[in-house]
PDB file of N, CA and C in Angstrom:
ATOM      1  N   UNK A   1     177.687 104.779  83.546  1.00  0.00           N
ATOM      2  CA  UNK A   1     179.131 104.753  83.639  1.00  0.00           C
ATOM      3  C   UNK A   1     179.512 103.725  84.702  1.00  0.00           C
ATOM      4  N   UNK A   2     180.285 103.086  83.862  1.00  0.00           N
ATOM      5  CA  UNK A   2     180.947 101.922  85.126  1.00  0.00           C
ATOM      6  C   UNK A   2     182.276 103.178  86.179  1.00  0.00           C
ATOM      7  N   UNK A   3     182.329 101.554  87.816  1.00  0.00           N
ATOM      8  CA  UNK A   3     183.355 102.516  88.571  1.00  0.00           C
ATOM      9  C   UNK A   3     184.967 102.549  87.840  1.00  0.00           C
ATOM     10  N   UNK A   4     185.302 101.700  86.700  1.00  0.00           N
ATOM     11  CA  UNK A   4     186.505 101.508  86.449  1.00  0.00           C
ATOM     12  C   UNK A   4     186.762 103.279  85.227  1.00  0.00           C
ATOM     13  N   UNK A   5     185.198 103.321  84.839  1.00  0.00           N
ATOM     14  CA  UNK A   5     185.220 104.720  83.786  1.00  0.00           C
ATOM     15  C   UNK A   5     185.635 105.621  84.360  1.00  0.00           C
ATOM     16  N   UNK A   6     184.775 105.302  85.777  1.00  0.00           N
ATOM     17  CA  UNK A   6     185.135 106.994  86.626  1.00  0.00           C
ATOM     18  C   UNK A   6     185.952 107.057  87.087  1.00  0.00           C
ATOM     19  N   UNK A   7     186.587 105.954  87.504  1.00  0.00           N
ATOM     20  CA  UNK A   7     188.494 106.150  87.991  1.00  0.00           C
ATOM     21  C   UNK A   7     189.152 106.722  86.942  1.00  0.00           C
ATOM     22  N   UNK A   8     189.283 106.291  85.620  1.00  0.00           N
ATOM     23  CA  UNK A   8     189.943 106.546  84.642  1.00  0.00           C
ATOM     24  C   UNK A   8     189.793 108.029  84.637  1.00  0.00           C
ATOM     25  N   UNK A   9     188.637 108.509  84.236  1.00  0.00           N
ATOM     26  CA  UNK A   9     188.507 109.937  84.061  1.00  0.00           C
ATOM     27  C   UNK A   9     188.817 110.906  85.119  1.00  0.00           C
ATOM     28  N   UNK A  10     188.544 110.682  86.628  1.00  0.00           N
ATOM     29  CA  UNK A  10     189.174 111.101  87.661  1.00  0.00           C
ATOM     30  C   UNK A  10     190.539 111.553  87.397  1.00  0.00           C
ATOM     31  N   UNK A  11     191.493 109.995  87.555  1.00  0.00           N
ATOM     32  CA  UNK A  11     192.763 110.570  87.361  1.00  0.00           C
ATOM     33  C   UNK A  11     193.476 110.830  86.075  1.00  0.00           C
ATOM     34  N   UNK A  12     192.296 111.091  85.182  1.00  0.00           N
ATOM     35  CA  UNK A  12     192.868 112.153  83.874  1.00  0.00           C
ATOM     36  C   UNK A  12     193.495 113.059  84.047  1.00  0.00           C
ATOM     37  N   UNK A  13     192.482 113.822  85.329  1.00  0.00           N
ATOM     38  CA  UNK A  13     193.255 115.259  85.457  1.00  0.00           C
ATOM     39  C   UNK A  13     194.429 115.668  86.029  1.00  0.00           C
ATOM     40  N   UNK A  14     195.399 116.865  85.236  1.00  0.00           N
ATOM     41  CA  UNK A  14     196.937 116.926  85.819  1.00  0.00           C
ATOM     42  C   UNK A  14     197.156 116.530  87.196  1.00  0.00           C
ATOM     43  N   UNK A  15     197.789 116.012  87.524  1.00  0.00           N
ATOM     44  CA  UNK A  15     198.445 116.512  89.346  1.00  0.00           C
ATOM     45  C   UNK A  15     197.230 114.933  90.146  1.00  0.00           C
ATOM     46  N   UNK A  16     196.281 114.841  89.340  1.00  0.00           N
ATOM     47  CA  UNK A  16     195.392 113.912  90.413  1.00  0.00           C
ATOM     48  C   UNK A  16     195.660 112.537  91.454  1.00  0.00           C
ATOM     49  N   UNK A  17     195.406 112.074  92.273  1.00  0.00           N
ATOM     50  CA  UNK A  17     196.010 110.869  92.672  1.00  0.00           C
ATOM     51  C   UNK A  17     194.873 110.385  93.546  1.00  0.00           C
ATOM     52  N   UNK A  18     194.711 108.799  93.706  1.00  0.00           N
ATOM     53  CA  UNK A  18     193.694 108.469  94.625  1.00  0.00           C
ATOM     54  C   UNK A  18     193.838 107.923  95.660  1.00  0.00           C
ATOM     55  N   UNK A  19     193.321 107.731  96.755  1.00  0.00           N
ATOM     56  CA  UNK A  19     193.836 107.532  98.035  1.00  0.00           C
ATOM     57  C   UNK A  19     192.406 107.121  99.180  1.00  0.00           C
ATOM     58  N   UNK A  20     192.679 105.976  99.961  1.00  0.00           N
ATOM     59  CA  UNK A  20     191.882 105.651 100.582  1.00  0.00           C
ATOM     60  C   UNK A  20     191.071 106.262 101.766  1.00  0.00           C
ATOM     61  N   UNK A  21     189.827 106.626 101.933  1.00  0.00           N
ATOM     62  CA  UNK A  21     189.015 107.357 102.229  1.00  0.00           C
ATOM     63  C   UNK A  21     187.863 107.154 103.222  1.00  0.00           C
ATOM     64  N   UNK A  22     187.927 106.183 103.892  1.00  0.00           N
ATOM     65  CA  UNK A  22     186.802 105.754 104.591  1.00  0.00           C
ATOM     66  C   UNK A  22     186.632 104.520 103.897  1.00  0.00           C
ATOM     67  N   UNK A  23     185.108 104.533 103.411  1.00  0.00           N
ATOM     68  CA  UNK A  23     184.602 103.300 102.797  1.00  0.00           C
ATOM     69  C   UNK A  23     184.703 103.421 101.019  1.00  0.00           C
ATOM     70  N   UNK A  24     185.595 104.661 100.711  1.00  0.00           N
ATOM     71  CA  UNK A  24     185.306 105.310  99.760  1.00  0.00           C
ATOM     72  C   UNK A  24     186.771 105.282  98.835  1.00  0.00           C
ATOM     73  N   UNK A  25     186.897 105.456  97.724  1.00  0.00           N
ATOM     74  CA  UNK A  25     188.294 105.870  97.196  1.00  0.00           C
ATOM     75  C   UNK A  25     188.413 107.373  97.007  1.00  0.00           C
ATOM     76  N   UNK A  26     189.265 108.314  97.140  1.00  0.00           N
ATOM     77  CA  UNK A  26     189.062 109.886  97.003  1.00  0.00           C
ATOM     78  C   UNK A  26     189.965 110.522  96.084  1.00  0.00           C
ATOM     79  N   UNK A  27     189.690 111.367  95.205  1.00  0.00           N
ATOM     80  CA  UNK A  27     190.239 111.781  94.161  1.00  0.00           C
ATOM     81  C   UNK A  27     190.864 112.965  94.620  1.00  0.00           C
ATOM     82  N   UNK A  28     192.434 113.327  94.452  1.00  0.00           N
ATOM     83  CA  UNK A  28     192.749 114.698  95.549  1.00  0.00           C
ATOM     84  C   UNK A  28     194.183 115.002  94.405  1.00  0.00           C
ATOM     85  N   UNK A  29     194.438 116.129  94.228  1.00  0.00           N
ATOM     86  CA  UNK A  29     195.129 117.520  93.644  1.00  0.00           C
ATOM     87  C   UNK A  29     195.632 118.285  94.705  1.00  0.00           C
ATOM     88  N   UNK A  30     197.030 118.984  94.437  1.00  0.00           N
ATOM     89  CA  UNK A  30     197.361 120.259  94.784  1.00  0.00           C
ATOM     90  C   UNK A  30     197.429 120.165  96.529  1.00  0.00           C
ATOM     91  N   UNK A  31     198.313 120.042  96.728  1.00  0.00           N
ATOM     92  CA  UNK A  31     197.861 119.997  98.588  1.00  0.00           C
ATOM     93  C   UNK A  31     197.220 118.771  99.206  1.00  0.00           C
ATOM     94  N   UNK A  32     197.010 117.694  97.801  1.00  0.00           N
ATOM     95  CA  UNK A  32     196.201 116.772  99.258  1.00  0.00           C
ATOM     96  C   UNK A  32     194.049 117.282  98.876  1.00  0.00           C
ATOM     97  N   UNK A  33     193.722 118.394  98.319  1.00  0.00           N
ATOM     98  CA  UNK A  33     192.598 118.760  98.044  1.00  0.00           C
ATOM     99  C   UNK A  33     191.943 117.650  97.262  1.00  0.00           C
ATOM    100  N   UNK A  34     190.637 117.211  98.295  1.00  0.00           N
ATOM    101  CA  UNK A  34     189.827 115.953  97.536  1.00  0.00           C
ATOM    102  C   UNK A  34     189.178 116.957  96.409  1.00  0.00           C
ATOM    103  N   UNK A  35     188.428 116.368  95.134  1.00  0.00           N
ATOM    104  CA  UNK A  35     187.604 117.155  94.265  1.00  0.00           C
ATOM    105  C   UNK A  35     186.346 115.901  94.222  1.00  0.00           C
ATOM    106  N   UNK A  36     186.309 114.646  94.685  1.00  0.00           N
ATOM    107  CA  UNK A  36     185.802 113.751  94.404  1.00  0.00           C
ATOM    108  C   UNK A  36     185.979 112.250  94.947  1.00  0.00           C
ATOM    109  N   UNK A  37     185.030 112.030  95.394  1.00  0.00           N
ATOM    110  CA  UNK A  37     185.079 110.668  96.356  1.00  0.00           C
ATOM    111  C   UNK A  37     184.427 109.155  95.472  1.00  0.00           C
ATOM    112  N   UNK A  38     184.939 108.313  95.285  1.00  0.00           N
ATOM    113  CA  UNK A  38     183.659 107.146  94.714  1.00  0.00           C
ATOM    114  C   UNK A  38     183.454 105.994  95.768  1.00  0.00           C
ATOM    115  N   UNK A  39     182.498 105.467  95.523  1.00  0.00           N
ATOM    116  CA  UNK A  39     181.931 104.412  96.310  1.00  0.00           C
ATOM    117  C   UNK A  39     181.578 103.301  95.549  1.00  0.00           C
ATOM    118  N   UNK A  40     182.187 102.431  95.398  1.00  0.00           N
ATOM    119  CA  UNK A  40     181.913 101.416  94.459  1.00  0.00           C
ATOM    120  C   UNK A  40     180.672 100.275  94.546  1.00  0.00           C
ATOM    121  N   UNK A  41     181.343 100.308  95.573  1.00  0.00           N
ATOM    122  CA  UNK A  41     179.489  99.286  95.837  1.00  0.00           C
ATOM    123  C   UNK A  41     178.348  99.395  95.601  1.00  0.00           C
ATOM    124  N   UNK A  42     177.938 101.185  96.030  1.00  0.00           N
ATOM    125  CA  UNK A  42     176.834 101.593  94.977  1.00  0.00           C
ATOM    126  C   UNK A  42     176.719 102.221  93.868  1.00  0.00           C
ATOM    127  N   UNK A  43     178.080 102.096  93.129  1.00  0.00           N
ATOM    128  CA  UNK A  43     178.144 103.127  92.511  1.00  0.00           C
ATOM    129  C   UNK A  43     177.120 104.703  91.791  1.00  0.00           C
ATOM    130  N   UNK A  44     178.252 104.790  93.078  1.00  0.00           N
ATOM    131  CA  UNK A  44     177.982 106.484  93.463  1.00  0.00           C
ATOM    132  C   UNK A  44     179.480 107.301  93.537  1.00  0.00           C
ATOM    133  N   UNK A  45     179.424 108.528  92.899  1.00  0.00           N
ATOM    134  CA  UNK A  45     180.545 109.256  93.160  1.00  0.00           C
ATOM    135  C   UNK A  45     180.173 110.653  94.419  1.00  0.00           C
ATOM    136  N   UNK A  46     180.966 111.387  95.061  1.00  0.00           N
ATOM    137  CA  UNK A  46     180.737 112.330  95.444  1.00  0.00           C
ATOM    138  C   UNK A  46     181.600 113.769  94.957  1.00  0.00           C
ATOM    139  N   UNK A  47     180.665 114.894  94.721  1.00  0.00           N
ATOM    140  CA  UNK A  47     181.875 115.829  93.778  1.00  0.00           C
ATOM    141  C   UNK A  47     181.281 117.301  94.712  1.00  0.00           C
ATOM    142  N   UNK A  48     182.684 117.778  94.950  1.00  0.00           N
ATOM    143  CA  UNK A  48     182.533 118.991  95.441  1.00  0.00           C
ATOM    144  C   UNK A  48     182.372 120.120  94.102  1.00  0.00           C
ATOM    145  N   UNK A  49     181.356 121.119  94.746  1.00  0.00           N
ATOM    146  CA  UNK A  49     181.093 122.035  93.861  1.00  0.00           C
ATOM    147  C   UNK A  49     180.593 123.188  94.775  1.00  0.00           C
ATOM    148  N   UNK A  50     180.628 123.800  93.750  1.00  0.00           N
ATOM    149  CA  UNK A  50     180.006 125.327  94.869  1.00  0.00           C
ATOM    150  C   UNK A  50     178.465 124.983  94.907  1.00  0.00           C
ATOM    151  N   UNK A  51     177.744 125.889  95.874  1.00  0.00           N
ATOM    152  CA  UNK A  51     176.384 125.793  96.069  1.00  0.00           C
ATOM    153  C   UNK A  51     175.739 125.813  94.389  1.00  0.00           C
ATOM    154  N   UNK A  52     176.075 126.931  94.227  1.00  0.00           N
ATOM    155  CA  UNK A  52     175.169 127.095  92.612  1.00  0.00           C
ATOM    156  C   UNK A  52     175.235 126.066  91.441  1.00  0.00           C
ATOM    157  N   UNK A  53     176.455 125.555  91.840  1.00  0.00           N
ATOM    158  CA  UNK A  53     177.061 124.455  90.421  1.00  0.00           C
ATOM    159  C   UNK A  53     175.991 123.039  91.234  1.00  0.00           C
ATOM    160  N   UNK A  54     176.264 123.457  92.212  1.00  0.00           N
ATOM    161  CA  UNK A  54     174.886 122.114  92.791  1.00  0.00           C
ATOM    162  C   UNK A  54     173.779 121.909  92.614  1.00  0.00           C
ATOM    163  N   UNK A  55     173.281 123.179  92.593  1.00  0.00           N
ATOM    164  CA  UNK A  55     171.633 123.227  92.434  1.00  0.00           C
ATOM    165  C   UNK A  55     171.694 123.207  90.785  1.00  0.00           C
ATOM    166  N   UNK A  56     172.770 123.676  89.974  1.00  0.00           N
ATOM    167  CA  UNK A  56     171.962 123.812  88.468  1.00  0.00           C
ATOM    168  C   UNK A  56     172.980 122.406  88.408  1.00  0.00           C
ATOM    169  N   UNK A  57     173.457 121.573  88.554  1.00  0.00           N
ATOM    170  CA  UNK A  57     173.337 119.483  88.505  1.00  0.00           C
ATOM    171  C   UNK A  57     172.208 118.872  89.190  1.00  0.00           C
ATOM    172  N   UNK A  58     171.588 119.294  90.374  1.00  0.00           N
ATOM    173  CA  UNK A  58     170.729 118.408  90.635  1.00  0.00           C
ATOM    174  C   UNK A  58     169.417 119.305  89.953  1.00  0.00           C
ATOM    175  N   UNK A  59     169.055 120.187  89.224  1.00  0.00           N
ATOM    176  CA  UNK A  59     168.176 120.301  88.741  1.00  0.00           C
ATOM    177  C   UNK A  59     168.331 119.893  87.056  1.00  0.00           C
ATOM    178  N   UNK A  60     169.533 119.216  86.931  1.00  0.00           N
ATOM    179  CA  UNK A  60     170.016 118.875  85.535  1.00  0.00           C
ATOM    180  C   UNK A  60     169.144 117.271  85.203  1.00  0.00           C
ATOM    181  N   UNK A  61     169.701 116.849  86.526  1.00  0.00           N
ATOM    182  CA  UNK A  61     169.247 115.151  86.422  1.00  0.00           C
ATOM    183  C   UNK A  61     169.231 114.688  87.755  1.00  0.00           C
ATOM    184  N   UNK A  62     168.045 113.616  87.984  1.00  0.00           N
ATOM    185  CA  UNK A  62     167.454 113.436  88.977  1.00  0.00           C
ATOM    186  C   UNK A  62     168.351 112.312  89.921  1.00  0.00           C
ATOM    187  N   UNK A  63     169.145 111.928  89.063  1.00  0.00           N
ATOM    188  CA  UNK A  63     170.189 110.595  89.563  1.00  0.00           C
ATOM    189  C   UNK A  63     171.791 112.159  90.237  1.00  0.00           C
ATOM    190  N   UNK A  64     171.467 112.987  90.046  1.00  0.00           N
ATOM    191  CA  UNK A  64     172.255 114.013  91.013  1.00  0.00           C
ATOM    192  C   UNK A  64     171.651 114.712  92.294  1.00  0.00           C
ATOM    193  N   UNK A  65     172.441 114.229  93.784  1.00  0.00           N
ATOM    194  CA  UNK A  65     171.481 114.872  94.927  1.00  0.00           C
ATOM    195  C   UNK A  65     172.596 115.670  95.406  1.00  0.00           C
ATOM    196  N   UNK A  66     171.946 116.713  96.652  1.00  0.00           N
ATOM    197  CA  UNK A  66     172.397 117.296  97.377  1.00  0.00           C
ATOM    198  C   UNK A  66     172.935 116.006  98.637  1.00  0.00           C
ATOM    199  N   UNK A  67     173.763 116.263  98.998  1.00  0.00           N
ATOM    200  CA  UNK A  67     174.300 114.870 100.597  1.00  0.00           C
ATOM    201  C   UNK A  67     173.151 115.411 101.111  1.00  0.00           C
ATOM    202  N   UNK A  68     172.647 114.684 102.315  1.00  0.00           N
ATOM    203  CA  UNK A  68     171.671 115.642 102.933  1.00  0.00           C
ATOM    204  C   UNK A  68     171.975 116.341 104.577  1.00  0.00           C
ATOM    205  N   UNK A  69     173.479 116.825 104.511  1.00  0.00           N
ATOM    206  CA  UNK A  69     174.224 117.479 105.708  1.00  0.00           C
ATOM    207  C   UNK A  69     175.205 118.007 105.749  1.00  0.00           C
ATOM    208  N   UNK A  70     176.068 118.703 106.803  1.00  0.00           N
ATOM    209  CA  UNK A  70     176.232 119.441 106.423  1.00  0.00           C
ATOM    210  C   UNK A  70     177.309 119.719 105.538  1.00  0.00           C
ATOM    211  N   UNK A  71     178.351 118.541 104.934  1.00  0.00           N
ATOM    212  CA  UNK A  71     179.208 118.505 103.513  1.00  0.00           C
ATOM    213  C   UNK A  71     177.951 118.847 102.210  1.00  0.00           C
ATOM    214  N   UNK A  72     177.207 118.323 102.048  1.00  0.00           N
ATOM    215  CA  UNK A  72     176.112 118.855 101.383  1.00  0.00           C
ATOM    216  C   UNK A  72     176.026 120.509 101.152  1.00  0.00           C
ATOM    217  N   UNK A  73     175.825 120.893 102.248  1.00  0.00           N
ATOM    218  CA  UNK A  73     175.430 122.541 102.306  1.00  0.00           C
ATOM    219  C   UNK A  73     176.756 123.452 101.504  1.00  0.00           C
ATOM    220  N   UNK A  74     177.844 122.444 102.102  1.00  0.00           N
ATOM    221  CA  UNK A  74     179.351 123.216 101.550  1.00  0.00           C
ATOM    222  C   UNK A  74     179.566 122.871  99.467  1.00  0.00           C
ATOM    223  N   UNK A  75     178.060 121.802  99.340  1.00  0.00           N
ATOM    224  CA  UNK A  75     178.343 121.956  97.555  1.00  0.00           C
ATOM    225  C   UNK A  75     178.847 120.040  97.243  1.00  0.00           C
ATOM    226  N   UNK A  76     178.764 119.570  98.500  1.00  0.00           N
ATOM    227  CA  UNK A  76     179.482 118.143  97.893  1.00  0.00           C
ATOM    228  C   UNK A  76     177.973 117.156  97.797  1.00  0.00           C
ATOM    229  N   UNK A  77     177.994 116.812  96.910  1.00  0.00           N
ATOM    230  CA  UNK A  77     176.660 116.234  95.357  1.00  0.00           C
ATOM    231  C   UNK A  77     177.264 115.095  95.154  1.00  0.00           C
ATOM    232  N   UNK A  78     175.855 113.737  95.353  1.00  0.00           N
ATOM    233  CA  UNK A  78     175.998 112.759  95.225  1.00  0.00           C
ATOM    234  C   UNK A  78     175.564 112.512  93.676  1.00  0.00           C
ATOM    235  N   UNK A  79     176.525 111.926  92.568  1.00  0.00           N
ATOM    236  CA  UNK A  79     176.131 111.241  91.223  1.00  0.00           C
ATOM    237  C   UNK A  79     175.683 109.500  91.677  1.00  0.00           C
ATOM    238  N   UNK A  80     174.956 109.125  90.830  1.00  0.00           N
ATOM    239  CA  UNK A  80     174.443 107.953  90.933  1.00  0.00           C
ATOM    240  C   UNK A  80     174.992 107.867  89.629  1.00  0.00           C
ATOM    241  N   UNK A  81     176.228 106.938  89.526  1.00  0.00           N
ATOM    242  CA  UNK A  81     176.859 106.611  87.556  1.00  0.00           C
ATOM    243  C   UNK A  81     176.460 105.881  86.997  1.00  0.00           C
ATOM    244  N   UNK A  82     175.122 105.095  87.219  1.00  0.00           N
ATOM    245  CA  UNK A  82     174.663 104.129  86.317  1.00  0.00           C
ATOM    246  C   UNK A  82     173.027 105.064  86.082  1.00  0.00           C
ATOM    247  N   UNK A  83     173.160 106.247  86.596  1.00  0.00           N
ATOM    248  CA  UNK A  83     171.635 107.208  86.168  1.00  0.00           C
ATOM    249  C   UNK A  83     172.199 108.010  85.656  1.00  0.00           C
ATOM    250  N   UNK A  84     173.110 108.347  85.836  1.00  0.00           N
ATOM    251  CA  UNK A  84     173.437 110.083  85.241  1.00  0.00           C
ATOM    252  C   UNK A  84     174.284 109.518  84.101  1.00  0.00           C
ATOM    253  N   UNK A  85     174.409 110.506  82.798  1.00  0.00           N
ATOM    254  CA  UNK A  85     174.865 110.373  81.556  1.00  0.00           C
ATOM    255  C   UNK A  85     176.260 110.481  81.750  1.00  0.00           C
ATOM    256  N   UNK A  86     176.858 109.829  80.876  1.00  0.00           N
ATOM    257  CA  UNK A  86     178.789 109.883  81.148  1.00  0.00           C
ATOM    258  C   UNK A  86     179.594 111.365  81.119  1.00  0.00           C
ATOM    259  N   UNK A  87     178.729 112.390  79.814  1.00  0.00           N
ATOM    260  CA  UNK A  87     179.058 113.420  79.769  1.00  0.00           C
ATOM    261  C   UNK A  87     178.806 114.523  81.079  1.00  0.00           C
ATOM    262  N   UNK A  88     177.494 114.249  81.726  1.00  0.00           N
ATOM    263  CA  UNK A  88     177.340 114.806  82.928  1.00  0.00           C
ATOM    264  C   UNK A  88     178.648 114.830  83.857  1.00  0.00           C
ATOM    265  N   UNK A  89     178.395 113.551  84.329  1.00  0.00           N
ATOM    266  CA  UNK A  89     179.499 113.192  85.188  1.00  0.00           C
ATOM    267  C   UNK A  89     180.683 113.453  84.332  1.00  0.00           C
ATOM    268  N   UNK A  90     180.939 113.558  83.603  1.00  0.00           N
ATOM    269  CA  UNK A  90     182.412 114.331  83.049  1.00  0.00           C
ATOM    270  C   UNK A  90     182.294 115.753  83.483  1.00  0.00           C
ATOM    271  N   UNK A  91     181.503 116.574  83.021  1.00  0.00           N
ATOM    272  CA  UNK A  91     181.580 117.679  83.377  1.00  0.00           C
ATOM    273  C   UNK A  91     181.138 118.451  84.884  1.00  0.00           C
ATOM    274  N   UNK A  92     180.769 117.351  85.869  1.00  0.00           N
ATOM    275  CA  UNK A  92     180.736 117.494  87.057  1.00  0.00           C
ATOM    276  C   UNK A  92     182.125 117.276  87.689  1.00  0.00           C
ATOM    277  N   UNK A  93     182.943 116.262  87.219  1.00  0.00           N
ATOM    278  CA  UNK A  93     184.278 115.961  87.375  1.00  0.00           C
ATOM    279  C   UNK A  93     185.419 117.304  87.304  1.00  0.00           C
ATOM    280  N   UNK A  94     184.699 118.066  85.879  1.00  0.00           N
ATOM    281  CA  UNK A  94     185.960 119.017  85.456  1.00  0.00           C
ATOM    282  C   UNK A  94     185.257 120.502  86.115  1.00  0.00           C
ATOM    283  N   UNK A  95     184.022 120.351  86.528  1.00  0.00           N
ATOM    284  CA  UNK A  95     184.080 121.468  87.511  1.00  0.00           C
ATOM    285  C   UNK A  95     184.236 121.524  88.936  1.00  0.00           C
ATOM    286  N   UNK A  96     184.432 119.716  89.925  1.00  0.00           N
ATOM    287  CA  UNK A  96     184.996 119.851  91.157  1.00  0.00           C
ATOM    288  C   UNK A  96     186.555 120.003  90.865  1.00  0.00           C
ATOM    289  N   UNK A  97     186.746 119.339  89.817  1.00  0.00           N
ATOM    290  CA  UNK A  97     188.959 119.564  89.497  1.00  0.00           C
ATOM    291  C   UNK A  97     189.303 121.334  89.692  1.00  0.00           C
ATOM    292  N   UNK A  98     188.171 121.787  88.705  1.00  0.00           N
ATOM    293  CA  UNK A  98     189.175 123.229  88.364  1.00  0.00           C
ATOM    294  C   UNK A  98     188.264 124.644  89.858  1.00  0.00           C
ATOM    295  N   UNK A  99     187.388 123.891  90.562  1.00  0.00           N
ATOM    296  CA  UNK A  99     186.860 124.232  91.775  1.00  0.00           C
ATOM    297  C   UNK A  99     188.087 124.082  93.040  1.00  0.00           C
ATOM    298  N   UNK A 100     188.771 123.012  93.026  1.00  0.00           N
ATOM    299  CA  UNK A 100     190.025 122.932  94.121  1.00  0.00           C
ATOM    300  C   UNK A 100     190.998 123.260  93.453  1.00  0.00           C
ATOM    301  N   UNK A 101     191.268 123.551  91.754  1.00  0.00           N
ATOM    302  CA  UNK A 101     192.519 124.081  91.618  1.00  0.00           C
ATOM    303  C   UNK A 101     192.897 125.517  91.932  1.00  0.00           C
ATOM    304  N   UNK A 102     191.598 125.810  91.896  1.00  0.00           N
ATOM    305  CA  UNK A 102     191.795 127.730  91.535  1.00  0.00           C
ATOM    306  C   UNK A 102     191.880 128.206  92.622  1.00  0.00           C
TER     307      UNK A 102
END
C-alpha cells in the first residue's frame, strides 16, 4: 500500500481529520482522539489497538510490530505498508477508528 492509499482510507472514516504530529501525519476523531499516525518516509503507519487486537496483528503478519515502549504496551502497532496486505491494514484501520470511537 502506497502513503497516498493510506491517507485516503484513514480519512474515509466519519468525523476523521489529519493533523500534524511530530515527524508524522496523525489521524484523529471525536475529541481530537488520534486512532493512527503515518510516517511517510518509511512508510510505516502507527495504529492504536488494545493489547489483544495487537498480539493477534502481529502474530497475523510479520511486517506488523509491537513499538518497543511504553505507547507499545498501551496497544499502539507499527504496520510496515509496503509488507503488510492492503486488506490487513484496512482492517487494522477500522479496528483503531471504532477502538477511539466507542
Amino acid at each position: 500500500m502506497n502513503v497516498e492509499h493510506f491517507k485516503e482510507l484513514a480519512l474515509s472514516f466519519p468525523g476523521t481529520e489529519s493533523a500534524p504530529h511530530f515527524d508524522r501525519t496523525a489521524f484523529k476523531v471525536i475529541k481530537k482522539r488520534t486512532f493512527a499516525t503515518l510516517h511517510e518516509p518509511s512508510r510505516s503507519a502507527n495504529l492504536v489497538l488494545t493489547p489483544e487486537l495487537q498480539a493477534e496483528f502481529c502474530d497475523l503478519h510479520p511486517g506488523i510490530t509491537q513499538i518497543p515502549n511504553k505507547w507499545g504496551l498501551k496497544g499502539w502497532t507499527t504496520f510496515d505498508l509496503e509488507a503488510v496486505p492492503d486488506e490487513v491494514v484496512l482492517a487494522g484501520l477500522e479496528a483503531a477508528y471504532k477502538l477511539v470511537v466507542s
